[in-house]
N, C-alpha and C. Protein backbone atom coordinates (compact mmCIF):
# COMPACT_ATOMS: atom_id res chain seq x y z
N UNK A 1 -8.88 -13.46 -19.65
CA UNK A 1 -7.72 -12.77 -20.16
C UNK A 1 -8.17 -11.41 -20.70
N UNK A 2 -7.61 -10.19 -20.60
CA UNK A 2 -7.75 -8.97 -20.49
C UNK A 2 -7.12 -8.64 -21.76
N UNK A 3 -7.70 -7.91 -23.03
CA UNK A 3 -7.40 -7.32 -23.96
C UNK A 3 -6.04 -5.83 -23.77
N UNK A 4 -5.54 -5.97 -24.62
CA UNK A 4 -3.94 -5.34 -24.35
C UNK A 4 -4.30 -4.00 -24.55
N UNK A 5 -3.72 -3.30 -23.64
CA UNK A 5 -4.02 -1.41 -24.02
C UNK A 5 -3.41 -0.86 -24.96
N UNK A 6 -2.25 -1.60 -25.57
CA UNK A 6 -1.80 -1.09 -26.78
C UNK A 6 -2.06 -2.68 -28.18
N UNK A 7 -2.19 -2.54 -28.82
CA UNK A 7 -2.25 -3.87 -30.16
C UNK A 7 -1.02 -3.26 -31.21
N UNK A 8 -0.46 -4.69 -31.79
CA UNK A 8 0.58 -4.28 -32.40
C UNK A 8 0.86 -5.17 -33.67
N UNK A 9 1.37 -5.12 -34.61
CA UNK A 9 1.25 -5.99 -36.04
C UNK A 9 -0.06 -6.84 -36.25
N UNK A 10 -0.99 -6.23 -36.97
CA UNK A 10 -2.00 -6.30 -37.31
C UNK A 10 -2.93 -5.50 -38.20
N UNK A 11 -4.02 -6.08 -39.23
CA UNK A 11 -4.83 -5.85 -39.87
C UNK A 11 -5.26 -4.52 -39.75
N UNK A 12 -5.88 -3.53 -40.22
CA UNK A 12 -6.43 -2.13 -39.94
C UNK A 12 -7.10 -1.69 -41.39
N UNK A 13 -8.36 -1.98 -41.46
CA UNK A 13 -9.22 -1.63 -42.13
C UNK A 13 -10.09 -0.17 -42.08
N UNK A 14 -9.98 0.83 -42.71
CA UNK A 14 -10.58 1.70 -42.32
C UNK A 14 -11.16 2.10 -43.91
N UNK A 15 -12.72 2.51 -43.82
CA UNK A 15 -13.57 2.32 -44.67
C UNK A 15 -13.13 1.38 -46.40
N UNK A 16 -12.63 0.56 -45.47
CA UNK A 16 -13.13 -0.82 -46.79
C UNK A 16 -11.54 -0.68 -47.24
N UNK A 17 -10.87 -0.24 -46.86
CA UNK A 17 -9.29 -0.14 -47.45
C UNK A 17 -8.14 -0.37 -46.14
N UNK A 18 -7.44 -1.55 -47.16
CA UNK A 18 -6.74 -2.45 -45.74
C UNK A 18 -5.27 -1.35 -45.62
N UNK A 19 -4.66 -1.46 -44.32
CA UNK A 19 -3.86 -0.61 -44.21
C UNK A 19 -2.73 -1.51 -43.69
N UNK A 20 -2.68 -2.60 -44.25
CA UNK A 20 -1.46 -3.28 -43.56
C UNK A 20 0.18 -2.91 -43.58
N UNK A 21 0.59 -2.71 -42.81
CA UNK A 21 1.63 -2.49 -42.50
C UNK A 21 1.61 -0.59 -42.72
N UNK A 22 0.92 0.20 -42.51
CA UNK A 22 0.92 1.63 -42.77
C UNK A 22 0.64 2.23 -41.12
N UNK A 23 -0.02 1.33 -40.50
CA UNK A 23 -0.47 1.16 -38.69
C UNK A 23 0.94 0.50 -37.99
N UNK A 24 1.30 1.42 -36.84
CA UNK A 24 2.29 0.46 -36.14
C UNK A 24 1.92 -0.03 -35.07
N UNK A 25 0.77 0.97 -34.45
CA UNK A 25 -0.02 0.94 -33.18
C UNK A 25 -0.86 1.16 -32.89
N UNK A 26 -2.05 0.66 -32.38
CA UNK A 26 -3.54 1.02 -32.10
C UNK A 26 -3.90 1.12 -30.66
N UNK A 27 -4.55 1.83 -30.17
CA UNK A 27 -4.86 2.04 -29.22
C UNK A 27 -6.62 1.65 -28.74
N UNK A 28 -7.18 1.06 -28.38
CA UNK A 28 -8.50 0.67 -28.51
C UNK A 28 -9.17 2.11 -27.51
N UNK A 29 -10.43 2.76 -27.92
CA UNK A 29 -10.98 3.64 -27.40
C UNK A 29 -11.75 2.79 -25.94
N UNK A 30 -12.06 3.47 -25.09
CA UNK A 30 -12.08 3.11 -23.74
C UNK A 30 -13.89 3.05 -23.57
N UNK A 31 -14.28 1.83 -23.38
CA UNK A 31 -15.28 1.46 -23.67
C UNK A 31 -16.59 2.08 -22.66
N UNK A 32 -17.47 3.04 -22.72
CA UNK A 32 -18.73 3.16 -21.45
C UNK A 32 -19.80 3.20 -22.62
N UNK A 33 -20.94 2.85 -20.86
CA UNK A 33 -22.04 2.63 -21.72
C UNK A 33 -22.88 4.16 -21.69
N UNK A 34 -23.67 3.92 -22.34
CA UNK A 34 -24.98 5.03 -22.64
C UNK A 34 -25.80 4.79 -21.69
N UNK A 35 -26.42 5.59 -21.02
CA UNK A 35 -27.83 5.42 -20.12
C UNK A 35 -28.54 6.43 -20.23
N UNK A 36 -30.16 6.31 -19.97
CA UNK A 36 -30.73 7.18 -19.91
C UNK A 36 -31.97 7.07 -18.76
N UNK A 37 -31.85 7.71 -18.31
CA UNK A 37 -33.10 7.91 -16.82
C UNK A 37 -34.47 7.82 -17.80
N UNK A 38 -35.18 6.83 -17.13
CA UNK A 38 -36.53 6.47 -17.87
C UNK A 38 -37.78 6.25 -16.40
N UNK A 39 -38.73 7.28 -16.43
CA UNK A 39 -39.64 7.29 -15.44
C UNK A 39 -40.87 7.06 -15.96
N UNK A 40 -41.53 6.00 -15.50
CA UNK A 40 -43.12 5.87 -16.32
C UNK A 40 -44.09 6.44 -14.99
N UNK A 41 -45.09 5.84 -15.76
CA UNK A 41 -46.59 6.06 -14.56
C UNK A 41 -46.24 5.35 -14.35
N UNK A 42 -46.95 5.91 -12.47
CA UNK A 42 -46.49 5.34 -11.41
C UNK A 42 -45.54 4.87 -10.77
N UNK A 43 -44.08 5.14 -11.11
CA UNK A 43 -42.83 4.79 -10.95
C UNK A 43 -42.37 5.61 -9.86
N UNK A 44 -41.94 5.74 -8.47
CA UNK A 44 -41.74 6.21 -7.52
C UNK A 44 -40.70 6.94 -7.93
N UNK A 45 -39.36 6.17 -8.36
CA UNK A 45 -38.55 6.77 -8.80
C UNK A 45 -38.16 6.46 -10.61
N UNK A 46 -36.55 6.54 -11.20
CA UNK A 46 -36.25 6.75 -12.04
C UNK A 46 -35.79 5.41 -12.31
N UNK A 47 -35.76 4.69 -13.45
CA UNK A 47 -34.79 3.29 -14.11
C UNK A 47 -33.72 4.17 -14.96
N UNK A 48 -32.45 3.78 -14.67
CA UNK A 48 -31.40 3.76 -15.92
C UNK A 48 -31.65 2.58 -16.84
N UNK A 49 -32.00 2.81 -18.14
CA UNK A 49 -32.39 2.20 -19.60
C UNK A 49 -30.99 2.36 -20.40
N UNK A 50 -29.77 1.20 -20.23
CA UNK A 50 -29.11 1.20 -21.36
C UNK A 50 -28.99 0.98 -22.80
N UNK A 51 -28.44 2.37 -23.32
CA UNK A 51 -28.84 2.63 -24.83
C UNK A 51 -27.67 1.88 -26.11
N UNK A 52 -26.77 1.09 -25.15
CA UNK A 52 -25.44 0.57 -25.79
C UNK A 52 -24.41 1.20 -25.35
N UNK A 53 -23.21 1.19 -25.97
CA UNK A 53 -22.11 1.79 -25.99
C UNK A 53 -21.75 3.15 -26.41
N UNK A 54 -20.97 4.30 -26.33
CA UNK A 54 -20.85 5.62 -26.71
C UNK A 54 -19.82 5.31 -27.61
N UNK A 55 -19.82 6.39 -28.46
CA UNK A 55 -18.95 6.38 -29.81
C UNK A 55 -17.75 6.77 -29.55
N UNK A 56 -16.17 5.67 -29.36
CA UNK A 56 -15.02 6.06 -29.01
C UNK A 56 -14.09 6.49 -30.57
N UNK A 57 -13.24 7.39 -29.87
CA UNK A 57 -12.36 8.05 -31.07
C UNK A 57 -11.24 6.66 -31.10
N UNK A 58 -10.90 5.99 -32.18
CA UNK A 58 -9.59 5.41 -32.05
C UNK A 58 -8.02 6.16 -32.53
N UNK A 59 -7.01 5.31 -31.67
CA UNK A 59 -5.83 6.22 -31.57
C UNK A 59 -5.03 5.41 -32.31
N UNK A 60 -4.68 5.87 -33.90
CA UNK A 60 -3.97 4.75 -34.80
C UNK A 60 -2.50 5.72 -35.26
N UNK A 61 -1.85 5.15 -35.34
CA UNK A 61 -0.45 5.92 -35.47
C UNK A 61 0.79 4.64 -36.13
């Protein structure tokens, strides 16, 4: 089951202070990963080395 592109009546914590009912809609930021080209000795070519996830803006309104 596939997480909803919009979320709606719910919790919203933003630095340690609850915002219930002040949020009508959240938008979840769109998830990619980090990579970085990693070549050692002797490596013909290049490895992509994932570094985690990139830092998404969220859309709260």
């Amino acid at each position: 089951m596939a997480v909803p592109k919009k979320l709606r009546v719910f919790t919203v914590f933003v630095d340690g202070d609850n915002r219930l009912g002040k949020v009508t809609s959240f938008t979840p930021p769109k998830l990619t990963r980090k990579t970085e080209s990693y070549r050692g000795a002797g490596m013909p070519g290049s490895a992509s080395v994932d570094l985690g996830l990139d830092d998404g803006a969220l859309d709260l309104s």
